[in-house]
Protein backbone atom coordinates (compact mmCIF):
# COMPACT_ATOMS: atom_id res chain seq x y z
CA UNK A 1 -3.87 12.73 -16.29
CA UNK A 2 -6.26 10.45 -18.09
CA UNK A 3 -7.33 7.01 -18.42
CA UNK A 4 -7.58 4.89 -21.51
CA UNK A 5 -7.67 1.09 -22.97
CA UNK A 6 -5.42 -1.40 -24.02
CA UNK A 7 -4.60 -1.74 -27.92
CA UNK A 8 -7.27 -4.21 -28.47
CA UNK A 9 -10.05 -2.07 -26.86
CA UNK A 10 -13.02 -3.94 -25.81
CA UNK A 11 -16.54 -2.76 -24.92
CA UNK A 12 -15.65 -4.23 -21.16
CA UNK A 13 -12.34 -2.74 -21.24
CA UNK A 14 -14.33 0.71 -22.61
CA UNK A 15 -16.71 0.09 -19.98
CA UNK A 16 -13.53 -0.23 -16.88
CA UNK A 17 -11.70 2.75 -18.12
CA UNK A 18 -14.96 5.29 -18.01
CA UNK A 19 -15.97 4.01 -14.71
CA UNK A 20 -12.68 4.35 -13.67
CA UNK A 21 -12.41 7.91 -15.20
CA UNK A 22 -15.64 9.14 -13.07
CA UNK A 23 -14.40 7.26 -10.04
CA UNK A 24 -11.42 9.59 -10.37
CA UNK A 25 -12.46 12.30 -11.62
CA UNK A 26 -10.15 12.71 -14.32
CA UNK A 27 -10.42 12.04 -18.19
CA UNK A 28 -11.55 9.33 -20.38
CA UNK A 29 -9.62 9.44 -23.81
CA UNK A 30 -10.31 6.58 -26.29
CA UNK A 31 -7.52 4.71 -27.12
CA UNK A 32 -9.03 4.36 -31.16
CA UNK A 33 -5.58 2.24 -32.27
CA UNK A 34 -3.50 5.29 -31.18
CA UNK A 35 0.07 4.23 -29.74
CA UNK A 36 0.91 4.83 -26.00
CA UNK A 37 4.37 7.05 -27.26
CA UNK A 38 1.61 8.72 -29.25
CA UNK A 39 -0.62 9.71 -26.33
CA UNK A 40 2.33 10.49 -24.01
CA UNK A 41 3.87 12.75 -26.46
CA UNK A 42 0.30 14.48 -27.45
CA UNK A 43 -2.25 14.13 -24.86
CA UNK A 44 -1.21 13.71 -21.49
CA UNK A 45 1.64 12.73 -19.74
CA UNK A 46 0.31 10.80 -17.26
CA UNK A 47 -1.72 8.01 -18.08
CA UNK A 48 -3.28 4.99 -16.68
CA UNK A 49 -4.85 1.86 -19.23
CA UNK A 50 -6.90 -0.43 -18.57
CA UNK A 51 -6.18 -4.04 -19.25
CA UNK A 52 -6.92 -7.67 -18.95
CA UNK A 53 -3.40 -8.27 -18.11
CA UNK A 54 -2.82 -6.94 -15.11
CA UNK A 55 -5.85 -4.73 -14.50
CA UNK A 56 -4.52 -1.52 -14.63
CA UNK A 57 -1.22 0.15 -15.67
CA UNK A 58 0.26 3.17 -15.61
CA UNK A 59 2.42 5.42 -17.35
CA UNK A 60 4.38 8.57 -17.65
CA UNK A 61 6.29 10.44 -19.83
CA UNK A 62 10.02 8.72 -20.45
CA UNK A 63 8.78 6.45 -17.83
CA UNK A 64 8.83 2.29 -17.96
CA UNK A 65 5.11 0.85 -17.00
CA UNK A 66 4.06 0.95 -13.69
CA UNK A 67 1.63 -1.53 -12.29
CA UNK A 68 0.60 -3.84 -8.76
CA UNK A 69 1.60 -7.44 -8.19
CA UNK A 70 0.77 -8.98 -4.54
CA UNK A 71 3.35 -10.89 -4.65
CA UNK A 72 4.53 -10.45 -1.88
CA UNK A 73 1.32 -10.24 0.15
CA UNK A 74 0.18 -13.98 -1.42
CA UNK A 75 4.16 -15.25 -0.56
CA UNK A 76 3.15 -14.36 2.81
CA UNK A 77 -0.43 -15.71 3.20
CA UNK A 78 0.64 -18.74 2.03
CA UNK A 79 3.42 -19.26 4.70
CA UNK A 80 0.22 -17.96 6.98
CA UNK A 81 -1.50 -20.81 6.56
CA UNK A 82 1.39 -23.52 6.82
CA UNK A 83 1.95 -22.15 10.41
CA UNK A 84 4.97 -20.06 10.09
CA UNK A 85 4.85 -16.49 11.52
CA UNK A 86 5.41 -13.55 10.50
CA UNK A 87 7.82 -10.79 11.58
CA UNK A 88 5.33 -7.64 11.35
CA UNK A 89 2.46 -9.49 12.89
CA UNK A 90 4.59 -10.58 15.88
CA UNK A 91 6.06 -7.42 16.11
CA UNK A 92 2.55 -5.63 16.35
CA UNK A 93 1.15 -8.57 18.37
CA UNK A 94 -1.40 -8.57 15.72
CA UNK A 95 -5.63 -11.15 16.62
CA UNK A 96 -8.44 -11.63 15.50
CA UNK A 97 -10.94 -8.54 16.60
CA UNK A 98 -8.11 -6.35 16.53
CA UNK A 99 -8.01 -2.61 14.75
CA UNK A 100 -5.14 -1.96 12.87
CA UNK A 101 -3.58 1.99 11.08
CA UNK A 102 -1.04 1.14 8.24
CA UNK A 103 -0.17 4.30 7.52
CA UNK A 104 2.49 3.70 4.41
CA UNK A 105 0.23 1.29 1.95
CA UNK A 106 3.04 0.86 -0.66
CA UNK A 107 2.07 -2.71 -2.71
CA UNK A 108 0.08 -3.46 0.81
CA UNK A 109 1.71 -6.58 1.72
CA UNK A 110 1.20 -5.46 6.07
CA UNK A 111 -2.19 -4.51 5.20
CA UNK A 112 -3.68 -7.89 3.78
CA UNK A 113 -1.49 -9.78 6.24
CA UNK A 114 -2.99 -8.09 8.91
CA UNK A 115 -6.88 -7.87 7.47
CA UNK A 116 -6.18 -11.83 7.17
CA UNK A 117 -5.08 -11.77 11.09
CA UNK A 118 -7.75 -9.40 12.54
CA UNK A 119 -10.70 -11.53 10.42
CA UNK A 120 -14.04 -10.83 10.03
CA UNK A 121 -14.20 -8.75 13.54
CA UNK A 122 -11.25 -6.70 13.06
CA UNK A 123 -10.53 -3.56 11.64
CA UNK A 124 -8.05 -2.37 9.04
CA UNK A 125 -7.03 1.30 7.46
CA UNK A 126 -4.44 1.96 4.83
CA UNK A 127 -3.41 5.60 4.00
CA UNK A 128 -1.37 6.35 0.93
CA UNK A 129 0.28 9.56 -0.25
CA UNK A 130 1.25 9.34 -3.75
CA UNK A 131 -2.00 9.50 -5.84
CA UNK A 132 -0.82 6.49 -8.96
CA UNK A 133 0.35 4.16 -6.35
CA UNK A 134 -2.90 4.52 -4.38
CA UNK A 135 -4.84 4.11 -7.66
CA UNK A 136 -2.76 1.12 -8.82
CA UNK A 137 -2.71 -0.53 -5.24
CA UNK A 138 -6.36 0.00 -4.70
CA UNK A 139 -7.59 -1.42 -8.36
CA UNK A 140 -4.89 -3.84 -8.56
CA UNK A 141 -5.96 -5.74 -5.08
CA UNK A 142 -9.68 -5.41 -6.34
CA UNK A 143 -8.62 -7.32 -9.77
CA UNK A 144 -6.48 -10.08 -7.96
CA UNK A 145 -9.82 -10.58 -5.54
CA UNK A 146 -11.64 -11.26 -8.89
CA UNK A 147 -8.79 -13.51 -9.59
CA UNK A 148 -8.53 -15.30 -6.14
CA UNK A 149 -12.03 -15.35 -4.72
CA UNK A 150 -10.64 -17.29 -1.58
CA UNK A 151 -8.82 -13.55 -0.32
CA UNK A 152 -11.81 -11.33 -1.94
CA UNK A 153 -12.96 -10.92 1.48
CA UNK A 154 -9.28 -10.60 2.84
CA UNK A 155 -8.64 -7.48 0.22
CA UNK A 156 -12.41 -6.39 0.51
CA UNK A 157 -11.80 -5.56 4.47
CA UNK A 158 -9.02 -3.18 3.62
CA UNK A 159 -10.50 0.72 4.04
CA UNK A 160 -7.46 2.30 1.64
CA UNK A 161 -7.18 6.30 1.62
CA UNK A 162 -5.34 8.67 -0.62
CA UNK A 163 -3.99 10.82 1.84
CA UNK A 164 -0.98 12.02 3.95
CA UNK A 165 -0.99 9.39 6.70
CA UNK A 166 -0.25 12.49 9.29
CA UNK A 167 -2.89 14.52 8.04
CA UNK A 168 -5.25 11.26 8.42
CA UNK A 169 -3.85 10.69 11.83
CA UNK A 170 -4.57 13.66 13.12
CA UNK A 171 -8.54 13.48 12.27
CA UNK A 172 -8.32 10.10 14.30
CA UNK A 173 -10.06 10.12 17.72
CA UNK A 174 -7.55 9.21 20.65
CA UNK A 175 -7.07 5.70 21.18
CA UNK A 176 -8.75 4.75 17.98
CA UNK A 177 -6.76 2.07 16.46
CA UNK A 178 -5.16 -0.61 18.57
CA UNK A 179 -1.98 -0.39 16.47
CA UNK A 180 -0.68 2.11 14.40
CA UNK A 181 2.35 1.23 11.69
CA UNK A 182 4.99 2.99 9.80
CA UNK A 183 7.27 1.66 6.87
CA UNK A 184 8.70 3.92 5.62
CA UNK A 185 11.24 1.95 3.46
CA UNK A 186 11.55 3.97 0.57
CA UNK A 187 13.91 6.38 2.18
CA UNK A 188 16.45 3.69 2.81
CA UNK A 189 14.85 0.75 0.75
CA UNK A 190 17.03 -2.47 2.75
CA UNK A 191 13.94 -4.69 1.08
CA UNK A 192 13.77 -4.99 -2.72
CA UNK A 193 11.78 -6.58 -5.00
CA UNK A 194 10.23 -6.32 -8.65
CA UNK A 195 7.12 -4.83 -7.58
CA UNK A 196 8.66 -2.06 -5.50
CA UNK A 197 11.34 -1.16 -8.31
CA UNK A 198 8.48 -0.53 -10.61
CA UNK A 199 6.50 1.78 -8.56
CA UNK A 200 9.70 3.39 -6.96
CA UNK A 201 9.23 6.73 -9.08
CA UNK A 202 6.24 7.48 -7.69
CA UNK A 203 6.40 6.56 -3.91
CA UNK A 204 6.02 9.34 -1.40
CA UNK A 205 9.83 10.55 -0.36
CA UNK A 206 8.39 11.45 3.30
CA UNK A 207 10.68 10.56 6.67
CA UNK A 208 8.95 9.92 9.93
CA UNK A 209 9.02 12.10 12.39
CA UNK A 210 8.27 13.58 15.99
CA UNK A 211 4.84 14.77 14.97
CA UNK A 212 4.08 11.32 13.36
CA UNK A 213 4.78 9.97 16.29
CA UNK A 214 3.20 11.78 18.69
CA UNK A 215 0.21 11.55 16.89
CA UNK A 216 0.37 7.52 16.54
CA UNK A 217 0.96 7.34 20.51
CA UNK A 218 -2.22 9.12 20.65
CA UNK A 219 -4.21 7.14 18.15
CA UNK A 220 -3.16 4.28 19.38
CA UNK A 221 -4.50 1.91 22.08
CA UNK A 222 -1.52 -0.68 22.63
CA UNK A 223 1.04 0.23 20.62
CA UNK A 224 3.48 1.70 17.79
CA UNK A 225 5.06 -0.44 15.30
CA UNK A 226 7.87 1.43 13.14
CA UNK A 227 9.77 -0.67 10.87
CA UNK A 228 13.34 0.84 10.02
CA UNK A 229 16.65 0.39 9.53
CA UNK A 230 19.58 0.23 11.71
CA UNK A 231 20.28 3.99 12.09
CA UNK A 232 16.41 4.77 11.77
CA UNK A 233 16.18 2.36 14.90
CA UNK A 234 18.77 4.56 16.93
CA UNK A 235 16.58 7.63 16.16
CA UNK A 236 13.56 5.46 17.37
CA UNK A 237 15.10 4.90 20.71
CA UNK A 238 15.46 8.40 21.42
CA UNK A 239 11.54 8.06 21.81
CA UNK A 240 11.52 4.96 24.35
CA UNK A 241 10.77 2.57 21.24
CA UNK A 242 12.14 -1.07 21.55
CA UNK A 243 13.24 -3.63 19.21
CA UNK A 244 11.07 -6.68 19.18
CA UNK A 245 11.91 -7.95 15.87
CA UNK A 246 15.07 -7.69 13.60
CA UNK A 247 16.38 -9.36 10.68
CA UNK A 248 19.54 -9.40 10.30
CA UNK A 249 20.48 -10.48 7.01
CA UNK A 250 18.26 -8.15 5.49
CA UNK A 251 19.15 -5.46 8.03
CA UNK A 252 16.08 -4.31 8.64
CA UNK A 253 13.91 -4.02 12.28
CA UNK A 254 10.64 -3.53 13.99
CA UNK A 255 10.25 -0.87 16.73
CA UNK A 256 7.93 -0.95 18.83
CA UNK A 257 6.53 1.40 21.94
CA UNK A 258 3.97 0.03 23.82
CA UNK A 259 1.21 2.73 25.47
C-alpha cells in the first residue's frame, strides 16, 4: 500500500501525500507522470492519491476508484436545520450534552448528524473496521470541513478509530457512552446510494451479534440503537429490543433497548 499524487503533481499535492504517508505509516511513491494502470500493475496494488478533486482517492488492482462524498450527511443537515427530524436521532433520543458510540462509521452520515445534535458539550466516537474506508472517511470529512467551514467544527468533534468496534467496546468503561449504535447495512444493504456502491468492496462483511450486544448494554447508559432489516429486527427481539422507528418503503428499522 502506498500513497501518491494526482497527474499534475503539485508541491502542495507533494506536500499532502508525504504527510499523509507518515500519518500512515505506509509509503510515499512519486507519481513523476507515471500512469495509475502503471503503478497498479508495477508497484503496489493498493494505492491511495492525493487530489484537489476530491481530496483523496483510492485504488486497487482491477478495481474502479474509490473515494468519500457526504452526501448524504449534508442532505441531512440541511433538512436539520429546516425543522424536520430525523429517524436515527429520534430513534436514539439523541441532545445536546449527550455522548454518543457509532460503532459502524461507513461514509458517517449518523456520526455528523449526531456531533451536530450533541453540540459543543456532547460527545461523539466512530469506530471503523476496514482500514481504506477509515482512511477515505476520515480525510475526506477533513477536506469537505476545508470546503464548508460552517460544519468544520461539526466534522472536527468526531473522534474516528480504525478498529473492530467490539474490540473498541470492550476497552470502554461501563456506562460510558449514553448511546451506543450499530448499522450494520452492508450485510443486507436495503439503503443504496452512489457513495456506498463505491466503497462497497472494501466495507467490513461483519454481522452483529450476542457479544456485540452484550457489550453495548454495558457501555451504554440509556440505551441501544440497532438499525436492521426486517428479519435482523426479529433476531433483535429475541434480546428484548423494540422498534421505535421503521420505514417502510425502504424496509428498513431502528431497534432500540433501553437500560
Amino acid at each position: 500500500m502506498i500513497t501518491t499524487t494526482a497527474g499534475n503533481e503539485t508541491q502542495v499535492l507533494i506536500d499532502k501525500a508525504m504527510s499523509l504517508s507518515s500519518e500512515l505509516g505506509i509509503e510515499y511513491y512519486p507519481r513523476q507522470g507515471k500512469s495509475l494502470k502503471y503503478l497498479l500493475a508495477n508497484i503496489d496494488s493498493q494505492i491511495f492519491v492525493v487530489n484537489n478533486m476530491r481530496g483523496l482517492s483510492y485504488y486497487e488492482r482491477d478495481s474502479d476508484e474509490a473515494f468519500y462524498h457526504p452526501n448524504m450527511a449534508f442532505l441531512r443537515l440541511i433538512n436539520l436545520k429546516k425543522g424536520y427530524p430525523d429517524n436515527m436521532a429520534e430513534a436514539c433520543k439523541l441532545e445536546s450534552g449527550m455522548s454518543f458510540f457509532d460503532g459502524t462509521l461507513g461514509l458517517a452520515a449518523d456520526s455528523v448528524t449526531a456531533s451536530w445534535i450533541v453540540g459543543e458539550s456532547g460527545k461523539v466516537t466512530a469506530t471503523e473496521k476496514s482500514f481504506p474506508v477509515y482512511v477515505l472517511v476520515k480525510e475526506g470529512l477533513s477536506f469537505y470541513a476545508v470546503q464548508n467551514p460552517e460544519l468544520a467544527a461539526v466534522i472536527e468533534r468526531i473522534d474516528i478509530k480504525n478498529i473492530d468496534n467490539l474490540d473498541f467496546s470492550r476497552q470502554c468503561e461501563d456506562s460510558g457512552y449514553d448511546v451506543v449504535y450499530f448499522d450494520f447495512m452492508f450485510n443486507n444493504p436495503v439503503e443504496t446510494s452512489n457513495g456506498i456502491r463505491v466503497i462497497d468492496n472494501l466495507a467490513s462483511r461483519d454481522m452483529i451479534t450476542g457479544e456485540h450486544i452484550c457489550e453495548a448494554c454495558r457501555v451504554a447508559k440509556k440505551r441501544v440503537v440497532v438499525k436492521s432489516d426486517g428479519d435482523g429486527v426479529k433476531a433483535l427481539a429475541e434480546f428484548g429490543f423494540t422498534i421505535e422507528k421503521e420505514n417502510q418503503r425502504k424496509k428498513f428499522y431502528y431497534a432500540v433497548l433501553e437500560k
